[in-house]
Protein backbone atom coordinates (compact mmCIF):
# COMPACT_ATOMS: atom_id res chain seq x y z
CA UNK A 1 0.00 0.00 0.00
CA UNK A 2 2.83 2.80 0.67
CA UNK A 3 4.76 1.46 -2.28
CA UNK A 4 1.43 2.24 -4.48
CA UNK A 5 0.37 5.40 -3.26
CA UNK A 6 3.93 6.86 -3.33
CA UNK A 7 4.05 5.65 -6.81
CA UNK A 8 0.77 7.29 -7.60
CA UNK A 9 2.33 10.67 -6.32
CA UNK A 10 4.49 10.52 -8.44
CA UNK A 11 3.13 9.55 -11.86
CA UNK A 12 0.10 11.86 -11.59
CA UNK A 13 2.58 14.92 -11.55
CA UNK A 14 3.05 16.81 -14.70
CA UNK A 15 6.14 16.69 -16.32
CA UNK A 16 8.45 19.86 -17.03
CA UNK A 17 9.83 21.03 -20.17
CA UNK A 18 12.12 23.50 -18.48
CA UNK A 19 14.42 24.43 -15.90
CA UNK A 20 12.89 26.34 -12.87
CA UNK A 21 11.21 29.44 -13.83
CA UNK A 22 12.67 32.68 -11.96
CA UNK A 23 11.04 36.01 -10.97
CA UNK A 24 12.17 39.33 -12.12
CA UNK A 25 13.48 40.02 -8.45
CA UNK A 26 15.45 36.53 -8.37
CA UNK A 27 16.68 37.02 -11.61
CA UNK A 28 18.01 40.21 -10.83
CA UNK A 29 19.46 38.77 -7.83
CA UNK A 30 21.56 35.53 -9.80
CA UNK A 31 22.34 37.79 -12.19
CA UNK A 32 24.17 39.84 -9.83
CA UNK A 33 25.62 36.89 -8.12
CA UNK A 34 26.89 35.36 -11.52
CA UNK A 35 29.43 38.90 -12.02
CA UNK A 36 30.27 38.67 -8.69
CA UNK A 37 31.06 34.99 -7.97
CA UNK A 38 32.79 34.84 -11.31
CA UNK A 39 35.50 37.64 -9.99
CA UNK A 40 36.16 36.09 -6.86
CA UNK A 41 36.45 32.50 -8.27
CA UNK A 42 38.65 33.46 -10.41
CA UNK A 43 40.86 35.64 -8.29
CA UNK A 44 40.69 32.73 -5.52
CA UNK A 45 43.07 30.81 -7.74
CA UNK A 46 46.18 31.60 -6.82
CA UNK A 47 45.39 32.05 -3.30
CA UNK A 48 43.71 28.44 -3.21
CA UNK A 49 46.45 27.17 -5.39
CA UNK A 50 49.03 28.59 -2.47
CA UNK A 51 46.81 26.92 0.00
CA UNK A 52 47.09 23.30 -1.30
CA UNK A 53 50.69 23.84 -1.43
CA UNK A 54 50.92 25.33 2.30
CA UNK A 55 53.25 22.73 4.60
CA UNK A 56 50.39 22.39 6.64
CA UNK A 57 48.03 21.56 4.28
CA UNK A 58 50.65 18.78 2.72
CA UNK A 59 51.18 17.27 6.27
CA UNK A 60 46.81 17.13 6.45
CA UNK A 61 47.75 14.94 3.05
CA UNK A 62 50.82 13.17 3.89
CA UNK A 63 48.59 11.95 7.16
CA UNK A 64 45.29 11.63 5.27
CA UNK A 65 45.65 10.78 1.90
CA UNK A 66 48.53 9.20 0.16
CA UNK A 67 47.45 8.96 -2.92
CA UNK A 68 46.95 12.29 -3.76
CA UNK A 69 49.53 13.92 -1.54
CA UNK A 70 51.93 14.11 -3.90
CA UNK A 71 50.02 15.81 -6.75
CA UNK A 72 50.80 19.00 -7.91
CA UNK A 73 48.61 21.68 -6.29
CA UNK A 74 47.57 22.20 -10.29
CA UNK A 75 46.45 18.55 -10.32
CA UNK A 76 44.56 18.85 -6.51
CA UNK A 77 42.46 21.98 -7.53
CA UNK A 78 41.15 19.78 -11.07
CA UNK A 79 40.41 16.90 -8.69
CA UNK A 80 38.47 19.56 -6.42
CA UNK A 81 36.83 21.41 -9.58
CA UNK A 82 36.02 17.56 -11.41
CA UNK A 83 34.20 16.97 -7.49
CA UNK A 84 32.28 19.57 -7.38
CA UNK A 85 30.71 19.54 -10.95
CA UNK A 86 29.75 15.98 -10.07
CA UNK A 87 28.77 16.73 -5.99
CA UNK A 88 24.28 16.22 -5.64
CA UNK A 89 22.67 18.95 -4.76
CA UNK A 90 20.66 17.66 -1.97
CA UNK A 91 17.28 18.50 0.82
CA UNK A 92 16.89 16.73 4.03
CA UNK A 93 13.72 16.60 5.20
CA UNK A 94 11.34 14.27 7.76
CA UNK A 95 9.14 11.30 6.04
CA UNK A 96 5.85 12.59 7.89
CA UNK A 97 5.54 16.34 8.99
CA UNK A 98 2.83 17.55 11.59
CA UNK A 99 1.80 20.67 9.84
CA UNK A 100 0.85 22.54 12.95
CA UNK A 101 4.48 22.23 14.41
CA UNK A 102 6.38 23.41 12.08
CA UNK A 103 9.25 25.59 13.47
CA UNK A 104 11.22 27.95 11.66
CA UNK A 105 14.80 26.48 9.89
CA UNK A 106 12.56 23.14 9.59
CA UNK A 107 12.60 21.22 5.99
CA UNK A 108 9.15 22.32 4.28
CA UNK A 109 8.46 18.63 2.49
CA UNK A 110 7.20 15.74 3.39
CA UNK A 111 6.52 12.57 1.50
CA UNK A 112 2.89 13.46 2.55
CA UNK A 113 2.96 16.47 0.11
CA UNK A 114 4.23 14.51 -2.60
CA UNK A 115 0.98 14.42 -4.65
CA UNK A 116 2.07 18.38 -5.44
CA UNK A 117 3.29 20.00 -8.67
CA UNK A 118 5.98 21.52 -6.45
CA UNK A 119 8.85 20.75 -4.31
CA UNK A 120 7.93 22.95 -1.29
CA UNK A 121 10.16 25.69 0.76
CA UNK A 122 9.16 25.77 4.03
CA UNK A 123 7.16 29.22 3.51
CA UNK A 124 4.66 27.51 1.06
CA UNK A 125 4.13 24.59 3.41
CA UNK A 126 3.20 25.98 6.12
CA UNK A 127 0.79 28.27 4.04
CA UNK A 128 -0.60 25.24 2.08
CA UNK A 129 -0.86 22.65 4.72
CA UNK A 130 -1.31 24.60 7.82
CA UNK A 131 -4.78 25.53 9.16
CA UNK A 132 -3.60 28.48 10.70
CA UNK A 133 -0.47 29.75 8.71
CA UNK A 134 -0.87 33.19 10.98
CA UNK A 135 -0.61 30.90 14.51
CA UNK A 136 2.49 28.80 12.83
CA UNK A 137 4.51 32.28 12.18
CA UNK A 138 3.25 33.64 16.17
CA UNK A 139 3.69 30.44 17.76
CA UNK A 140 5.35 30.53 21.20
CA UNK A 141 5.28 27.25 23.84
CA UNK A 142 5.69 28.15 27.25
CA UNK A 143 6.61 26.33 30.54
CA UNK A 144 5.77 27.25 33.75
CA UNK A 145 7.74 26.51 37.38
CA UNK A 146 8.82 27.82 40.26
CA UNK A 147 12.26 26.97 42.14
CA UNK A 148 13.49 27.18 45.50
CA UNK A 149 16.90 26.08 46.76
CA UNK A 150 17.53 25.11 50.41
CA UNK A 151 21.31 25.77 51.21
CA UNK A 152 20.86 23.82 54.20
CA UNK A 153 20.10 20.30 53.30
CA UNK A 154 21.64 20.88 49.59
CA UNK A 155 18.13 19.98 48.08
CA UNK A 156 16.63 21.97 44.88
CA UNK A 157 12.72 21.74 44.46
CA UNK A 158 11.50 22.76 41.11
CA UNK A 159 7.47 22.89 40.95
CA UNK A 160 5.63 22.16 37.40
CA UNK A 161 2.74 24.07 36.62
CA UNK A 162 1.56 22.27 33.35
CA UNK A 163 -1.35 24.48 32.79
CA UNK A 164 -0.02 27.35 34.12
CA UNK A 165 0.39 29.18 37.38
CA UNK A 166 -2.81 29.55 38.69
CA UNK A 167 -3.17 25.17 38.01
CA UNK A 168 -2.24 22.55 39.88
CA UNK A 169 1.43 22.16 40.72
CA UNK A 170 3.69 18.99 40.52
CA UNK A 171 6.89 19.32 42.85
CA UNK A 172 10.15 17.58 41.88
CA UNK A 173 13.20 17.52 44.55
CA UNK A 174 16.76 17.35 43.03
CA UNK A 175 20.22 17.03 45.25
CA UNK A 176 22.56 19.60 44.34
CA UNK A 177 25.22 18.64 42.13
CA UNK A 178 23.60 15.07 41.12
CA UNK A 179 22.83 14.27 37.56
CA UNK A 180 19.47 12.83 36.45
CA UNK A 181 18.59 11.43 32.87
CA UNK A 182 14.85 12.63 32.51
CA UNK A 183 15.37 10.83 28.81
CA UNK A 184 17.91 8.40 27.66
CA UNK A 185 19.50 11.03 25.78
CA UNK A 186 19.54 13.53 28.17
CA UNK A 187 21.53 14.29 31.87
CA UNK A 188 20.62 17.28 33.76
CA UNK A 189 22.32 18.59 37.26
CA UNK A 190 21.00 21.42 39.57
CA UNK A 191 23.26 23.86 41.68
CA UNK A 192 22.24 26.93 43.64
CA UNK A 193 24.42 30.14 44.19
CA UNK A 194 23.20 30.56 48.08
CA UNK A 195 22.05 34.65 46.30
CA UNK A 196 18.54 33.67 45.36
CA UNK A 197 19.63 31.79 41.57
CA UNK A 198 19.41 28.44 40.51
CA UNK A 199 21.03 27.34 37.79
CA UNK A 200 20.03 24.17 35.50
CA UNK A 201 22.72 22.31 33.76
CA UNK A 202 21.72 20.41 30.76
CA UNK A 203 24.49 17.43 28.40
CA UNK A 204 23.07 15.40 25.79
CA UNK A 205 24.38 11.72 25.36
CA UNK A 206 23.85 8.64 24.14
CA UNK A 207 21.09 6.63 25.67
CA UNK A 208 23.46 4.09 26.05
CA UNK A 209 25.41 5.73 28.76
CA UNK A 210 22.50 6.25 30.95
CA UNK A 211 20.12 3.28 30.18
CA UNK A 212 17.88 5.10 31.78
CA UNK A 213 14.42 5.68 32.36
CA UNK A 214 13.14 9.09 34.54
CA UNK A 215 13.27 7.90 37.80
CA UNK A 216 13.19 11.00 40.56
CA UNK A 217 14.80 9.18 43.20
CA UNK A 218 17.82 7.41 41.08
CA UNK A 219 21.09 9.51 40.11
CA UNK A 220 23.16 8.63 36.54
CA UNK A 221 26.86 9.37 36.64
CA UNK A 222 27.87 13.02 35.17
CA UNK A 223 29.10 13.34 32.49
CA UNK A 224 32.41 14.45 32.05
CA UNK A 225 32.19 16.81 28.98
CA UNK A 226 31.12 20.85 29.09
CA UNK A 227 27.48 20.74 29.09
CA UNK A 228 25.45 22.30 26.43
CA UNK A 229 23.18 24.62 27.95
CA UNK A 230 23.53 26.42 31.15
CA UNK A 231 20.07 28.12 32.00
CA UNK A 232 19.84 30.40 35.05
CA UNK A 233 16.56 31.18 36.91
CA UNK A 234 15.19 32.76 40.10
CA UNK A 235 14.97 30.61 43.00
CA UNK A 236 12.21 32.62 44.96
CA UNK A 237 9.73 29.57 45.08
CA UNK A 238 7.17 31.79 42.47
CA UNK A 239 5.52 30.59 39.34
CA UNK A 240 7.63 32.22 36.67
CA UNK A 241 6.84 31.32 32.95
CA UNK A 242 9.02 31.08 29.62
CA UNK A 243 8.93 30.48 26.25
CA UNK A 244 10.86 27.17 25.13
CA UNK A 245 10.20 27.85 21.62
CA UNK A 246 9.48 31.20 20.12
CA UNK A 247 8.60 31.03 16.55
CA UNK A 248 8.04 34.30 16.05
CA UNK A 249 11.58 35.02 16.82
CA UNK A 250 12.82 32.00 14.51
CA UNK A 251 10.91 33.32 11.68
CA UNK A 252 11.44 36.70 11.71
CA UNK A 253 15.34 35.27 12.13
CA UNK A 254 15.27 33.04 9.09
CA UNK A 255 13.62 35.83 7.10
CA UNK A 256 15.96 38.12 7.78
CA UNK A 257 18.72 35.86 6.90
CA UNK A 258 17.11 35.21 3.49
CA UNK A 259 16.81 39.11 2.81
CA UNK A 260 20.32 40.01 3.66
CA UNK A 261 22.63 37.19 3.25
CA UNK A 262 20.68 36.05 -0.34
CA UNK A 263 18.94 39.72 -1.23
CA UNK A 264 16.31 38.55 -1.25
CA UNK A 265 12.46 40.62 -1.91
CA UNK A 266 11.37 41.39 1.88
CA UNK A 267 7.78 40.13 2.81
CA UNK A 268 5.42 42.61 3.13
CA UNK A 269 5.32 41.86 6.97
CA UNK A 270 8.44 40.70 8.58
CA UNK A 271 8.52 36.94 9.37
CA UNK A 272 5.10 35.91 7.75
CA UNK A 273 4.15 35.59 4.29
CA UNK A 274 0.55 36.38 3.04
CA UNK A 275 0.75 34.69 0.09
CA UNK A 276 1.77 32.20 -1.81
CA UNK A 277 3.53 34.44 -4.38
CA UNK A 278 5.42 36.00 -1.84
CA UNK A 279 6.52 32.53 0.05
CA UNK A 280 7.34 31.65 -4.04
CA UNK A 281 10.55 33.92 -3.73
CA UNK A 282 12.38 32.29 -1.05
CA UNK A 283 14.61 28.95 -1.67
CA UNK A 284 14.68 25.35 -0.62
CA UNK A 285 17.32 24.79 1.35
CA UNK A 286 19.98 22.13 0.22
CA UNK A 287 23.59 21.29 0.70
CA UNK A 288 26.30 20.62 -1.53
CA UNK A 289 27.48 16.85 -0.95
CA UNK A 290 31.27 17.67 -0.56
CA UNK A 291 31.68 14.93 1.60
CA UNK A 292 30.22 11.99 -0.28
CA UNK A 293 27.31 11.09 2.18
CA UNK A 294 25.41 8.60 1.25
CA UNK A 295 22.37 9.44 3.20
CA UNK A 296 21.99 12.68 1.30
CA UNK A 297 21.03 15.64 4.29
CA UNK A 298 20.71 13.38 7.03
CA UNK A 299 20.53 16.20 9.90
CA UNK A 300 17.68 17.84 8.54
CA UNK A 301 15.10 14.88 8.35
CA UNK A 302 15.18 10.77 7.40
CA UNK A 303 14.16 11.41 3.71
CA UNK A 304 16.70 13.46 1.10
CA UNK A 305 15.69 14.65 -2.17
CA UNK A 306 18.50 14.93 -4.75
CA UNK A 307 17.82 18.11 -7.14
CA UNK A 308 18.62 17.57 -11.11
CA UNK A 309 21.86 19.20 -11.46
CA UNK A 310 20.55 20.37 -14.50
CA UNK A 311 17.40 21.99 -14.15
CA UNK A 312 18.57 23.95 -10.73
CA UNK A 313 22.00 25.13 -12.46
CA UNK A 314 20.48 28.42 -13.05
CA UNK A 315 18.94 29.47 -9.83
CA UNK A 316 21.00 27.83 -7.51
CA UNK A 317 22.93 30.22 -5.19
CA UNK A 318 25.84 28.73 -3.01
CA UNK A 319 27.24 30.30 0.41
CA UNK A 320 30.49 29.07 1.76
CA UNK A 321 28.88 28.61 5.14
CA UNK A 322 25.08 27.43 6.71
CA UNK A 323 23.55 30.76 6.78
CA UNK A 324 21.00 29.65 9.54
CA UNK A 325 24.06 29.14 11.28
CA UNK A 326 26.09 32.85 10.98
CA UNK A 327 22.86 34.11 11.72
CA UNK A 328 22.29 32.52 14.95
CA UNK A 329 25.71 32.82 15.28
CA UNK A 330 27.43 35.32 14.19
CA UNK A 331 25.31 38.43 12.79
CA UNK A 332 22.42 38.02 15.89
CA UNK A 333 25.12 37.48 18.11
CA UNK A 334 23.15 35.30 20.47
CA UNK A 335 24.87 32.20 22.33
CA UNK A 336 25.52 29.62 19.93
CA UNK A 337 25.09 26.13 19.49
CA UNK A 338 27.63 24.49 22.13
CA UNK A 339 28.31 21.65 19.98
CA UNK A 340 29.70 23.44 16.87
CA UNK A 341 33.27 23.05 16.22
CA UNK A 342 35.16 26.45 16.29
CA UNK A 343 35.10 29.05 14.01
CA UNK A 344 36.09 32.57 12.99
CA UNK A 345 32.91 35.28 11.99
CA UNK A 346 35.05 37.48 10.59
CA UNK A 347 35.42 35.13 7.68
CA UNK A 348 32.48 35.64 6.23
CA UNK A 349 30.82 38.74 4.77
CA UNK A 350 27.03 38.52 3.91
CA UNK A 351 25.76 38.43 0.29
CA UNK A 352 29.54 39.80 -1.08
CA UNK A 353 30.64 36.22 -1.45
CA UNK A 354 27.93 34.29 -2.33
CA UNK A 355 29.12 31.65 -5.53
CA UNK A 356 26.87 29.79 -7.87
CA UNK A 357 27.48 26.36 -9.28
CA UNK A 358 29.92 27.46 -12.35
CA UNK A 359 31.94 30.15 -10.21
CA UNK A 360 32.66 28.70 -6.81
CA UNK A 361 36.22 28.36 -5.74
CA UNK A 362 35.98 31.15 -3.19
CA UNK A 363 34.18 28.89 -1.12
CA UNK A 364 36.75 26.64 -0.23
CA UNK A 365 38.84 29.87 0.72
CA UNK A 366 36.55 31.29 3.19
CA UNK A 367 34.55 27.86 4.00
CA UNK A 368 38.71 26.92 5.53
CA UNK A 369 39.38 30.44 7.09
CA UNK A 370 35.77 30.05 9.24
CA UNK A 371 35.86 26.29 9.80
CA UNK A 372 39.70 26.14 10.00
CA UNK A 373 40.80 21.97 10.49
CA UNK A 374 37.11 20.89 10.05
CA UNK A 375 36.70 22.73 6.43
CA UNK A 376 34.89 21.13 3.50
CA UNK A 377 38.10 21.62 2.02
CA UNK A 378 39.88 18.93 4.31
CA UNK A 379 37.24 16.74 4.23
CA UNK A 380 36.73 16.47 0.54
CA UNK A 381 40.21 14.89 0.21
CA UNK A 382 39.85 12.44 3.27
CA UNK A 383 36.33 11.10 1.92
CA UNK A 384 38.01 10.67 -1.77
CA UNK A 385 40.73 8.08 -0.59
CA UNK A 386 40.40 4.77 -1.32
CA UNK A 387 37.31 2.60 -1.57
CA UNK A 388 34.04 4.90 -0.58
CA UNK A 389 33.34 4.54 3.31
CA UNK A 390 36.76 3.99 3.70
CA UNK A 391 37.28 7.28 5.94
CA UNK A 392 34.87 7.63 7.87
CA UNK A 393 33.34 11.38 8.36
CA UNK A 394 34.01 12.97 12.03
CA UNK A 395 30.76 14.61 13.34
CA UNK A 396 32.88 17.97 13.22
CA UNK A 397 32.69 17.51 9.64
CA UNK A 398 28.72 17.29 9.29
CA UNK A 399 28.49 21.35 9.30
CA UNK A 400 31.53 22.38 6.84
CA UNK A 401 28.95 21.61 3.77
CA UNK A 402 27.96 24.51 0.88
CA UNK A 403 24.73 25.66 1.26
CA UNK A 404 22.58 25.85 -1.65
CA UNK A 405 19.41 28.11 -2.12
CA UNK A 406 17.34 26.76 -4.57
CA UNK A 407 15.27 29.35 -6.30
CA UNK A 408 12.67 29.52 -8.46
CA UNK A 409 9.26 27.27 -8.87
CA UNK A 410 10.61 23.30 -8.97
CA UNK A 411 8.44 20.92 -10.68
CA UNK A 412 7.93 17.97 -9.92
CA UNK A 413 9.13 15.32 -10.32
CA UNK A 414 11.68 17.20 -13.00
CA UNK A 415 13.39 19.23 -10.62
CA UNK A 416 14.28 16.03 -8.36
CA UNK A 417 16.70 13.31 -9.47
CA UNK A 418 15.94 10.93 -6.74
CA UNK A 419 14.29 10.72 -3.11
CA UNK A 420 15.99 8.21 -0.61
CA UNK A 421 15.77 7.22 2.83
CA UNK A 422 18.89 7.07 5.33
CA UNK A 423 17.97 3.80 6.67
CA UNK A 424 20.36 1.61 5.28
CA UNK A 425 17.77 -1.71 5.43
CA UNK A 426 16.47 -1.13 2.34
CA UNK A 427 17.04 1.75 -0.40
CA UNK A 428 14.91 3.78 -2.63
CA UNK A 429 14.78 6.19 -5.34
CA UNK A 430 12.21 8.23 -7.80
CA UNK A 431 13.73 8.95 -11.17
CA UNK A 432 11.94 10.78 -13.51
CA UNK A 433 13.13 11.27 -17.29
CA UNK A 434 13.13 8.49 -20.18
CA UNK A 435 16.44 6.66 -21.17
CA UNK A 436 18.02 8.84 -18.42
CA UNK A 437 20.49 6.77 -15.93
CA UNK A 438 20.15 6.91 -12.14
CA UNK A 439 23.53 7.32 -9.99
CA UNK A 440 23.74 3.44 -9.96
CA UNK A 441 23.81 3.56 -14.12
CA UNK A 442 20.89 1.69 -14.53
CA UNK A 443 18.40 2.70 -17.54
CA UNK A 444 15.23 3.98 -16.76
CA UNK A 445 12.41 3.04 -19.22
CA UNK A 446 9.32 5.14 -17.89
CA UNK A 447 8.49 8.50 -16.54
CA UNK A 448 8.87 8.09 -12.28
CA UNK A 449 10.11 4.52 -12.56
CA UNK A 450 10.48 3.58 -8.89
CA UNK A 451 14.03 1.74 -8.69
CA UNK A 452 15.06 1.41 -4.77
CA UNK A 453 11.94 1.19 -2.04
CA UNK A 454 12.69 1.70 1.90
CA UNK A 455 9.87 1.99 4.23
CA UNK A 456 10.64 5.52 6.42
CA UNK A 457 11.21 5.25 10.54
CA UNK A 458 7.92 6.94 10.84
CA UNK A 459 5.63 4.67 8.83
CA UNK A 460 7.77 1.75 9.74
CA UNK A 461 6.78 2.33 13.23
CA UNK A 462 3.48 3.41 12.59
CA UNK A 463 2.99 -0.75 10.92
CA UNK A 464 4.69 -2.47 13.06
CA UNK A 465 7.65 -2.99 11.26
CA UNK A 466 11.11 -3.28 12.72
CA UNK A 467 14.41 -5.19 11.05
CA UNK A 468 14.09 -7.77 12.62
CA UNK A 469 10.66 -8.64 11.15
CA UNK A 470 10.85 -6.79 7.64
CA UNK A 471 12.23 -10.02 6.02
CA UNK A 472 12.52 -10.72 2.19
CA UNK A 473 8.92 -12.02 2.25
CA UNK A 474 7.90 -8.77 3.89
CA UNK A 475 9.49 -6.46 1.63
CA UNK A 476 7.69 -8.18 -1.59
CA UNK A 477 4.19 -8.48 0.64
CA UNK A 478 5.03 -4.41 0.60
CA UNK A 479 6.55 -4.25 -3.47
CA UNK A 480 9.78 -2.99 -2.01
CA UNK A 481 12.05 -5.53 -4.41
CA UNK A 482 15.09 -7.28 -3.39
CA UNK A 483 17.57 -6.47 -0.81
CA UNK A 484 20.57 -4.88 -1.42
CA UNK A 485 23.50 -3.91 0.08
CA UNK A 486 24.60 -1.38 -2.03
CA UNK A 487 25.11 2.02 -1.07
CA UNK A 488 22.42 4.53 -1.73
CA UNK A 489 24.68 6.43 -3.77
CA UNK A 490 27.33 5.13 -6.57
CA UNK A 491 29.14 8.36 -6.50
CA UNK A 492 28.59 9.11 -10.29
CA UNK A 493 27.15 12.51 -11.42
CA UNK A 494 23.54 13.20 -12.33
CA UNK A 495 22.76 14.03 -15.65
């Protein structure tokens, strides 16, 4: 049944004669981008060409990758140019999407809106598939408690108001200094300044270290590492409330971002489209895949859609760095992420250094000065030796990618080369385009021929169905085909 309906999507949307139409404002905009990005690839030559040839960057070589350390730097930048004409352009997003929770920086597709004539940006989906588009862009979740802190017996008591303050109250008792897992991937610790402040300490681990359940009366070993948030409150003992996720904020955030680090036409009211035409001019987030991963996007959702190189060639625009992230980061100055590796602002310069997917070797330049050891430039290299999977990718490495806005109106299915899921249990694609070839060379003979079928973590769970009982009679009870081991991607380039 998912096999068929998915497949139904597909072949009931309209084929596309041409690339992906472009307003007059984005037009203007990769026109712009084109004389720009052209100058500064081109005068990043020498400097990158100096780069590759730096005794630092030929130890990184001599340690990572024999068998190209002792290329000319000449030789290295045609291997880097040859990569990045045939790198997928690629959009993580989640298999099922509650359209009333969608949060700002989120993917915008779904498989669920598949039956479209469009590949979605976030903007559109929320104003297509939300019932309330005007409650998505406001939305703000609170939490309510009150703490209190008794120096005396070294005891913090946090009370829950779930419905707010004037509710009922549920009363938790921590000992300062011990850790508690209130979820397997989570360890939090309470300590008190003895001045009227708590403050909440917060690590994120795997489940496996804590294999444990929340259990108010049972401690977990800290943790050892920094921890990742550090959130200081009032310890009076009165209902206080917060907001754990402000929307409004994100929005107005990732508008802003798309306005002055892409130039992008402002919405007539900051942070909340009114139309559809205006949502129309803002991209679809993608990445380039520098780094050869074969589950696509996998941080931004357990489904990745691979973009035709071809028919986003024109209207793709390319930063050196996650904008989301300089945003946050860097131009909002607000704390940032404590898990990002470190890296230098000053590197990058909003909208002056944008690059497109002809003119690009800039990027490497600044993508190394802000990233420094974890740059996409490092990584490339490492991920190219020897058989693929052979080096594995450091979780430092998952950020150093080239963002790609994706602009203008993408049909589909011509706009998308293939869809796949990262589970690696079973594979699947959607290739549209007669006599084309996917990435694993094999011929396609009809419009949307469905090579590769996985069944997604969220409908997977919602049947029942777990590895251990999807066997091979399973899979053809479901159409999904054969098994096979092969990786999701065969590394050649999309036509």
């Amino acid at each position: 049944m998912i096999v068929r309906l998915l497949r139904l999507a597909l072949s009931s949307l309209p084929a596309a004669l041409s690339d992906a139409v472009l307003t007059d404002w984005e037009q203007k905009v990769v026109s712009h981008v084109e004389v720009v990005a052209q100058e500064l690839s081109e005068a990043a030559v020498p400097k990158l060409l100096a780069k590759l040839d730096s005794t630092s960057f030929r130890e990184y070589l001599d340690q990572c990758c024999p068998s190209v350390s002792r290329l000319s730097s000449q030789e290295l930048l045609e291997q880097l140019t040859r990569h990045l004409e045939a790198a997928e352009v690629v959009s993580g997003f989640p298999a099922v999407i509650d359209p009333a929770q969608m949060y700002p920086d989120s993917a915008g597709m779904s498989v669920d809106y598949l039956n479209g004539s469009f590949f979605l940006n976030d903007w559109q989906a929320v104003l297509l598939h939300s019932r309330d588009p005007a409650a998505v862009w406001r939305n703000a979740s609170m939490q309510f408690e009150d703490v209190s802190c008794d120096m005396e017996k070294q005891v913090v008591s946090v009370g829950i108001w779930p419905r707010g303050c004037n509710d009922q109250r549920v009363v938790q008792n921590f000992t300062m200094g011990a850790c508690y897992s209130p979820v397997k991937t989570m360890v939090q610790s309470y300590k008190c300044d003895g001045a009227g402040n708590a403050t909440r300490l917060v690590w994120l681990v795997n489940g496996n270290d804590t294999q444990r359940e929340w259990t108010l009366n049972e401690t977990v070993p800290c943790p050892h590492t920094d921890p990742i948030d550090a959130e200081t409150v009032k310890a009076d003992g009165q209902c206080h409330g917060s907001a754990i996720q402000n929307s409004t904020q994100g929005w107005v955030m990732q508008d802003q971002a798309e306005v002055s680090e892409y130039g992008l036409k402002p919405f007539q009211k900051q942070g909340a489209p009114s139309s559809l035409d205006e949502a129309a001019e803002r991209p679809v987030y993608s990445l380039m895949n520098n780094n050869l991963i074969d589950q696509g996007s996998p941080i931004y959702g357990d489904v990745s859609a691979v973009f035709s190189s071809k028919y986003i060639h024109g209207g793709a625009l390319l930063s050196a760095v996650d904008t989301g992230f300089v945003e946050t980061c860097c131009l909002e100055k607000r704390s940032c992420f404590p898990w990002a590796p470190q890296h230098d602002c000053k590197a990058v310069s909003p909208f002056k250094q944008l690059g497109t997917m002809k003119h690009n070797k800039h990027l490497f330049l600044i993508n190394e000065d802000f990233w420094g050891p974890a740059s996409t430039l490092r990584s490339i290299f490492r991920r190219m030796e020897g058989d693929w999977g052979a080096q594995p990718l450091p979780g430092t490495n998952f950020l150093n990618y080239f963002e790609a806005a994706v602009l203008g109106q993408l049909k589909a299915p011509a706009s998308v080369a293939g869809l796949k899921d990262w589970q690696p249990m079973i594979q699947r694609k959607f290739v549209a385009g007669v006599g084309g070839k996917d990435v694993c060379g094999t011929t396609l003979s009809e419009p949307g021929e469905i090579l590769h079928w996985s069944v997604p973590n969220t409908l997977r769970d919602r049947f029942g169905l777990t590895p251990s009982t999807v066997g091979e009679e399973e899979r053809q009870g479901f159409g999904l085909g054969a098994w096979s081991e092969q990786p999701a991607f065969c590394h050649q380039a999309f036509s």
